[in-house]
PDB file of N, CA and C in Angstrom:
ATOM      1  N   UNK A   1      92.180  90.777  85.047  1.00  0.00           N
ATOM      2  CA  UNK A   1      92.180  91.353  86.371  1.00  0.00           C
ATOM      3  C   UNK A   1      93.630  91.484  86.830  1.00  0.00           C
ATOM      4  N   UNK A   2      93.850  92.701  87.176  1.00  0.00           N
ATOM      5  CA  UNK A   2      95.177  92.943  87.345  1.00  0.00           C
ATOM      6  C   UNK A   2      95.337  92.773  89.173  1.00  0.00           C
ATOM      7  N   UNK A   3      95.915  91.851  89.689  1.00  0.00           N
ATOM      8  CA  UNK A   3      96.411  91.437  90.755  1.00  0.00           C
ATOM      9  C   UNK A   3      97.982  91.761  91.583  1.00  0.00           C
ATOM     10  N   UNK A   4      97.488  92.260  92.885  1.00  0.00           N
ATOM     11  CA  UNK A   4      99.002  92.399  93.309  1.00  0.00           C
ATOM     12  C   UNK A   4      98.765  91.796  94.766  1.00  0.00           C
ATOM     13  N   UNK A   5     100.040  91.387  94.892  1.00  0.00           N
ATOM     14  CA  UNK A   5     100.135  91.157  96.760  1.00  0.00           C
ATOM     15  C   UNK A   5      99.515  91.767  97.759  1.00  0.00           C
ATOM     16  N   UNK A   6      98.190  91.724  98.726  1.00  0.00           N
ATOM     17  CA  UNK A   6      97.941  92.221  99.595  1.00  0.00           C
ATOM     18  C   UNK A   6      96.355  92.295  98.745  1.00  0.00           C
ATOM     19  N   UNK A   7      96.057  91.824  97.466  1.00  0.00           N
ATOM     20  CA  UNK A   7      94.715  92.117  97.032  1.00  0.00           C
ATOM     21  C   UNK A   7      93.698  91.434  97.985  1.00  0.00           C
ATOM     22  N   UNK A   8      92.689  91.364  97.676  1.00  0.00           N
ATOM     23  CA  UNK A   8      91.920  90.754  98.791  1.00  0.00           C
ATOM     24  C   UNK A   8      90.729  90.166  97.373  1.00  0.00           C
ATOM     25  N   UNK A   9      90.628  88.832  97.317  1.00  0.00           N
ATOM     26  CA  UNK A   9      89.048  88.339  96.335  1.00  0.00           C
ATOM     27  C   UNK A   9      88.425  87.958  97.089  1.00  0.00           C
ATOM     28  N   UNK A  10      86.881  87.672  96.836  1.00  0.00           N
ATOM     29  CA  UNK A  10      85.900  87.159  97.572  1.00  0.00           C
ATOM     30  C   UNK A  10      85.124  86.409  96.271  1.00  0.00           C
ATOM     31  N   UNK A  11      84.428  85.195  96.363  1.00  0.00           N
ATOM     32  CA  UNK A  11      83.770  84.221  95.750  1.00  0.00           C
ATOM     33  C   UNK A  11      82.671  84.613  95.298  1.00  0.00           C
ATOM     34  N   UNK A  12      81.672  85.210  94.442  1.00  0.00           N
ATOM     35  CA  UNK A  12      80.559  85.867  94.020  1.00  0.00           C
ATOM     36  C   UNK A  12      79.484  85.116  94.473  1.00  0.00           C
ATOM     37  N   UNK A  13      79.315  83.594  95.252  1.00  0.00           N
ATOM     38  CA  UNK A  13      78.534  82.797  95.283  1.00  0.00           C
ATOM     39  C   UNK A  13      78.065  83.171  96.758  1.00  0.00           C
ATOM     40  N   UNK A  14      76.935  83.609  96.513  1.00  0.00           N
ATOM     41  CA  UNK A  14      76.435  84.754  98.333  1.00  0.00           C
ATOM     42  C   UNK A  14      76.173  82.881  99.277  1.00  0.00           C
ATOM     43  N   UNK A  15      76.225  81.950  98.923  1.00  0.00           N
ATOM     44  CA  UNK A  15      76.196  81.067  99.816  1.00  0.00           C
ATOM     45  C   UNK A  15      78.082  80.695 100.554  1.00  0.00           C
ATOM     46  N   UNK A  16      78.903  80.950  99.166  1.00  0.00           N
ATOM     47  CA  UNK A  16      80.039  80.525  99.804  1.00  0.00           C
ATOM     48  C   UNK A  16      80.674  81.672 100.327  1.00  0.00           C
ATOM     49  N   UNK A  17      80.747  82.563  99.803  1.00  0.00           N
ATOM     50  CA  UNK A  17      82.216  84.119 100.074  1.00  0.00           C
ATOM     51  C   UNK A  17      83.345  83.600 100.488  1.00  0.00           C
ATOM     52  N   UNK A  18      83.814  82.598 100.229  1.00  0.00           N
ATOM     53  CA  UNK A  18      85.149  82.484 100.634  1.00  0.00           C
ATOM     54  C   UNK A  18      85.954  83.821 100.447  1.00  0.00           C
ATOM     55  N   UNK A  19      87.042  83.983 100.839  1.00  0.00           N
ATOM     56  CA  UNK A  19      87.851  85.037 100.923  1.00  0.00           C
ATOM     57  C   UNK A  19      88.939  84.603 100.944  1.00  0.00           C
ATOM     58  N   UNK A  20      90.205  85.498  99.844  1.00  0.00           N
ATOM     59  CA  UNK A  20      91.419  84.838  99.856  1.00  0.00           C
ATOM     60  C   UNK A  20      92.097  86.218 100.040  1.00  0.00           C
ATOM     61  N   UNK A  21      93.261  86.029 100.375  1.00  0.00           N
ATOM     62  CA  UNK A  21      94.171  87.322 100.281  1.00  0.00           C
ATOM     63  C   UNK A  21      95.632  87.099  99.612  1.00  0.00           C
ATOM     64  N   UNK A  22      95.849  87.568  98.220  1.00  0.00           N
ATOM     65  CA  UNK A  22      96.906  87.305  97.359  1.00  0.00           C
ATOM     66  C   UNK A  22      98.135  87.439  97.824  1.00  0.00           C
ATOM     67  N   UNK A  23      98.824  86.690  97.973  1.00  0.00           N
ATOM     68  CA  UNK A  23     100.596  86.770  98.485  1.00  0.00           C
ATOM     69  C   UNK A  23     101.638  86.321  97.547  1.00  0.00           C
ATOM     70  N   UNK A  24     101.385  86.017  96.537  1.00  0.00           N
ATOM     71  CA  UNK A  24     101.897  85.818  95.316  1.00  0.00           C
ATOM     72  C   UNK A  24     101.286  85.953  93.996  1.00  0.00           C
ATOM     73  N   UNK A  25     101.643  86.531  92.970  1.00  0.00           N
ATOM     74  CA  UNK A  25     101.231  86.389  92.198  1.00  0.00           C
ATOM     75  C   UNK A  25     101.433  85.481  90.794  1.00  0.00           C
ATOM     76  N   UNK A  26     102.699  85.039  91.199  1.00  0.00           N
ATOM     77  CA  UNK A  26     103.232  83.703  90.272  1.00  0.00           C
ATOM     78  C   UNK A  26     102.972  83.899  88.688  1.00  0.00           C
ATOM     79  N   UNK A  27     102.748  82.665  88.062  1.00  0.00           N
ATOM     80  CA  UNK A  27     102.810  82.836  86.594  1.00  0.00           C
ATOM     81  C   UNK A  27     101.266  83.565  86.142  1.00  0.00           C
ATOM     82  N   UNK A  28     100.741  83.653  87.054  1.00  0.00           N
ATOM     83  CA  UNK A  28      99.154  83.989  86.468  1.00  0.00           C
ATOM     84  C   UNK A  28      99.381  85.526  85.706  1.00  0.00           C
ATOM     85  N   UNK A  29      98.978  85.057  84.394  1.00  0.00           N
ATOM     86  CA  UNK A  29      99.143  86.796  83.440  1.00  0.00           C
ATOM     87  C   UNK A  29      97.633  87.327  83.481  1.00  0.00           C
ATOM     88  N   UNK A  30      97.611  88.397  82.921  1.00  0.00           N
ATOM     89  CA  UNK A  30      96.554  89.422  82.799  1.00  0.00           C
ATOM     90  C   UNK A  30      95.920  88.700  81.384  1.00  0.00           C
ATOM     91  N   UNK A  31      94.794  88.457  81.224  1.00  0.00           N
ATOM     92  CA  UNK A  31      93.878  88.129  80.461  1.00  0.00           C
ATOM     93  C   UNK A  31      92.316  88.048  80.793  1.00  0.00           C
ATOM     94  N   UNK A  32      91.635  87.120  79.672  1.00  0.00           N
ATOM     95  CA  UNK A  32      90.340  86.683  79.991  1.00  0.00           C
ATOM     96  C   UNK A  32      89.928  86.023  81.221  1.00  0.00           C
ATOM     97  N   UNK A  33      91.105  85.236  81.564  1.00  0.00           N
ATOM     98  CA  UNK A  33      90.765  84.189  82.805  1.00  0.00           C
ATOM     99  C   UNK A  33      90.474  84.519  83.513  1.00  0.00           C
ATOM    100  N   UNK A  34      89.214  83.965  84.645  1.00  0.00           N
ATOM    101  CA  UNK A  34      88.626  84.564  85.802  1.00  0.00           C
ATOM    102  C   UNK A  34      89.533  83.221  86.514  1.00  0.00           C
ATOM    103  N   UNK A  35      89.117  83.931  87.494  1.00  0.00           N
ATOM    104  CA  UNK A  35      90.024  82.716  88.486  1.00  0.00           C
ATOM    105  C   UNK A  35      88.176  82.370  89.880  1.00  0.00           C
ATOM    106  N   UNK A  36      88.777  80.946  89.728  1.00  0.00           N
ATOM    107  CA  UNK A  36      87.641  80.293  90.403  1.00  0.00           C
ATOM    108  C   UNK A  36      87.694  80.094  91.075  1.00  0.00           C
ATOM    109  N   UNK A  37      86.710  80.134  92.402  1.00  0.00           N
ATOM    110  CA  UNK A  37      86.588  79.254  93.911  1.00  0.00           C
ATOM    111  C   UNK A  37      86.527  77.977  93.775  1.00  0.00           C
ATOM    112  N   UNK A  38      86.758  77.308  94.686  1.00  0.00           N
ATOM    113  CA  UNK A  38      86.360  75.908  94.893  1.00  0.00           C
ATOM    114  C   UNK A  38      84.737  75.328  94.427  1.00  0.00           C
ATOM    115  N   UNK A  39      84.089  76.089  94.671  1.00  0.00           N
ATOM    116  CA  UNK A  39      82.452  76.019  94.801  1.00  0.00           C
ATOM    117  C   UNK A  39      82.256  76.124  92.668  1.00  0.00           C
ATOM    118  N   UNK A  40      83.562  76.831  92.184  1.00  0.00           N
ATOM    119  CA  UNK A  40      82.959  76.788  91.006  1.00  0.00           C
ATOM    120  C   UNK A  40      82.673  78.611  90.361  1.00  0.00           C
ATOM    121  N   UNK A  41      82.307  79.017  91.328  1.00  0.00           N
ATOM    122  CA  UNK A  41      82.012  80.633  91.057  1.00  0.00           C
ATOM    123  C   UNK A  41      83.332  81.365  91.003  1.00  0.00           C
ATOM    124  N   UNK A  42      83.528  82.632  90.083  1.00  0.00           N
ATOM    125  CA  UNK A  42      84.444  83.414  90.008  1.00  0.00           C
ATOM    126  C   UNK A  42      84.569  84.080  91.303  1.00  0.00           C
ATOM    127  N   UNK A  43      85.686  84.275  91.239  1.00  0.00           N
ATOM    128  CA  UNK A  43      86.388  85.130  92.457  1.00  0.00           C
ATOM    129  C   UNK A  43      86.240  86.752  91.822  1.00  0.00           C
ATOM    130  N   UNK A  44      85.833  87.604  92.965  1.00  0.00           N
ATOM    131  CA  UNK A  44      86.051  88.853  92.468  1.00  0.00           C
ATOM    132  C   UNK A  44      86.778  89.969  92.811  1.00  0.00           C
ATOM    133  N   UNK A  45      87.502  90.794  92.871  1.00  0.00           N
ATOM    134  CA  UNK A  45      88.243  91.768  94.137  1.00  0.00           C
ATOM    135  C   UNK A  45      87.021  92.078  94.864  1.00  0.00           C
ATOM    136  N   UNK A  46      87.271  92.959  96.393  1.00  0.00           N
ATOM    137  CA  UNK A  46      86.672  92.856  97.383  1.00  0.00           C
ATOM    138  C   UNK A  46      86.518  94.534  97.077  1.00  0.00           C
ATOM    139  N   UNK A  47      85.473  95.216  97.615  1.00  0.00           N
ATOM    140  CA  UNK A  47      85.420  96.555  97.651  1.00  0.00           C
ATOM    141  C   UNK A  47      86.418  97.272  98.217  1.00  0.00           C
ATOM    142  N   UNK A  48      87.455  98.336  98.005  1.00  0.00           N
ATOM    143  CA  UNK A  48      87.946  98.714  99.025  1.00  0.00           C
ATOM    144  C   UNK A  48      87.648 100.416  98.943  1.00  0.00           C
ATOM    145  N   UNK A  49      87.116 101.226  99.895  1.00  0.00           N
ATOM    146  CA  UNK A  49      87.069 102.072 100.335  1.00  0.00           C
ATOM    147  C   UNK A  49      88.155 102.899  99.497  1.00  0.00           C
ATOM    148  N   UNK A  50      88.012 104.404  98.483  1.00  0.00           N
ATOM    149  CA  UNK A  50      89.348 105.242  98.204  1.00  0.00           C
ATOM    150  C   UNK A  50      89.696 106.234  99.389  1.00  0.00           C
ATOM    151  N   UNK A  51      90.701 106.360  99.373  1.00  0.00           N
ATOM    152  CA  UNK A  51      91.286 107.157 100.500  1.00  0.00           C
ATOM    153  C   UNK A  51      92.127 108.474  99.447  1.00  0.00           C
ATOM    154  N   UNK A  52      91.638 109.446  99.942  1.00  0.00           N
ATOM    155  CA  UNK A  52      92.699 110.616  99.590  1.00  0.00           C
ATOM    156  C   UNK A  52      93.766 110.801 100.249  1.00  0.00           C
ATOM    157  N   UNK A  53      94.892 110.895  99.756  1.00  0.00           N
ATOM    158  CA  UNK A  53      96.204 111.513 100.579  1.00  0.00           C
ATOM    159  C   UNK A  53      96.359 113.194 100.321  1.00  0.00           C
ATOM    160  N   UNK A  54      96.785 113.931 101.054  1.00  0.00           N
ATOM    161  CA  UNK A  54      97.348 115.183 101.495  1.00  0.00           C
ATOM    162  C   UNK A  54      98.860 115.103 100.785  1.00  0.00           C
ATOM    163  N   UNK A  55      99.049 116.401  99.995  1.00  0.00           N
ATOM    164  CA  UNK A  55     100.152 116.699  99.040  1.00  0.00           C
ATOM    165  C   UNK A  55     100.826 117.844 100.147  1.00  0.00           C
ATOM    166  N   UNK A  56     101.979 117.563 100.418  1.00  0.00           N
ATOM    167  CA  UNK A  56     103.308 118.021 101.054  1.00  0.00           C
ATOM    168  C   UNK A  56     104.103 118.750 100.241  1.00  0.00           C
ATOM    169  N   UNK A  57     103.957 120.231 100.657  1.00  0.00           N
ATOM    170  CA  UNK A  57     104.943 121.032  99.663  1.00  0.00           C
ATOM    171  C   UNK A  57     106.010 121.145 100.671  1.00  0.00           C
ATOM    172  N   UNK A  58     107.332 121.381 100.042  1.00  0.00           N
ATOM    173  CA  UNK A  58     108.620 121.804 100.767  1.00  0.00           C
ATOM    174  C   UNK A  58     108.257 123.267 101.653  1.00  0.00           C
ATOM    175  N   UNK A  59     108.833 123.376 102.130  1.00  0.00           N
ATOM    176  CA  UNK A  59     108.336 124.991 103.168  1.00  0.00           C
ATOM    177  C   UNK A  59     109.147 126.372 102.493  1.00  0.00           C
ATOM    178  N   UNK A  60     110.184 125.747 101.381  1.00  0.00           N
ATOM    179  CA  UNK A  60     110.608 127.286 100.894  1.00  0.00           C
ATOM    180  C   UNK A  60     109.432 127.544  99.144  1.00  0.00           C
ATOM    181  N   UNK A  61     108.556 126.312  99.020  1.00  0.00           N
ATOM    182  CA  UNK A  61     107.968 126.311  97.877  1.00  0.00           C
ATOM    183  C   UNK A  61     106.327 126.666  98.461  1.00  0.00           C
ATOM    184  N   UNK A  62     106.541 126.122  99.595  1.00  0.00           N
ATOM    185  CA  UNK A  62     105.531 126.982 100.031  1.00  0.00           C
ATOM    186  C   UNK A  62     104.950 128.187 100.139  1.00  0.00           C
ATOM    187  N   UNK A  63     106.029 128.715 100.814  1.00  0.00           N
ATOM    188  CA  UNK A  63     105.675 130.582 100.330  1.00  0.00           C
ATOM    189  C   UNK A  63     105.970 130.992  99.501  1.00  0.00           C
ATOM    190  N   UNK A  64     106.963 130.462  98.344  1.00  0.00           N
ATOM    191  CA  UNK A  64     106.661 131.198  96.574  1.00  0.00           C
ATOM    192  C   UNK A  64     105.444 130.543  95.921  1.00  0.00           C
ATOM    193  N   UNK A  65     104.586 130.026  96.469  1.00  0.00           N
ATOM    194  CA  UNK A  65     103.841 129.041  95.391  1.00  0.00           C
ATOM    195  C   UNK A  65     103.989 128.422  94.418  1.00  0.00           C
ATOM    196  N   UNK A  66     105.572 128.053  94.584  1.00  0.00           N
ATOM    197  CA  UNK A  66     105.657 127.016  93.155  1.00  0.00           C
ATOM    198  C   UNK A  66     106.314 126.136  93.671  1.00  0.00           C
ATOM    199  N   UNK A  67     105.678 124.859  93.296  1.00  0.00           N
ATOM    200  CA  UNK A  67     105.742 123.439  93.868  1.00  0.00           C
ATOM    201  C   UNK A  67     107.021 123.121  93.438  1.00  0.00           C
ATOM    202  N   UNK A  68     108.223 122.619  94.558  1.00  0.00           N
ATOM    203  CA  UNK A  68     109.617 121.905  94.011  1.00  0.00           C
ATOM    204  C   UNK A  68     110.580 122.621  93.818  1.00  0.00           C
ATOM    205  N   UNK A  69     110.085 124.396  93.748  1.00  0.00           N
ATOM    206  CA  UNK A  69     111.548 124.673  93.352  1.00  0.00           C
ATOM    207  C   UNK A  69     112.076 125.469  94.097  1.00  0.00           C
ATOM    208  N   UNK A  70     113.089 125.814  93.952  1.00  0.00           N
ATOM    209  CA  UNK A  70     114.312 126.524  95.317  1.00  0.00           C
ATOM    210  C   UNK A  70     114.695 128.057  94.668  1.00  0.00           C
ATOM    211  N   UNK A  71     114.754 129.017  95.730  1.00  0.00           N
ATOM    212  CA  UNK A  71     115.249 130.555  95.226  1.00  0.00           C
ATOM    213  C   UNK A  71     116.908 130.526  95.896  1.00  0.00           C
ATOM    214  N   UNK A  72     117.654 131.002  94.646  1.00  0.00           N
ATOM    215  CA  UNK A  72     119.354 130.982  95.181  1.00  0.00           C
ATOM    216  C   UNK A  72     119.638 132.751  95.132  1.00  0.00           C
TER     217      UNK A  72
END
């Protein structure tokens, strides 16, 4: 499980859900290891909603239709 700062896990155990929010990620590497709650149950990432972003063309690439480049 690939982890970064600001991740959000929740505890799979529907009695506990603890919830943590990652602020370091320290020596922990990418492997097999699940990482555990207190209670014993794996921690899992939390759902998060995808968001689309809007692509920003320059305004002189705008009206040639080609993304990035400049007329001299």
């Amino acid at each position: 499980m690939r982890l970064r700062p600001g991740d959000s896990l929740r505890c799979s155990n529907a009695k506990c859900r603890l919830q943590v929010i990652v602020t370091d990620i320290g020596s922990h590497e990418e492997g097999n290891s699940l990482l555990r709650c207190s209670c014993g149950f794996p921690m899992k990432k939390a759902y998060v909603k995808p968001s689309a972003s809007r692509l920003h063309l320059k305004s002189e690439a705008a009206k040639t239709g080609t993304p990035g480049t400049t007329q001299q």
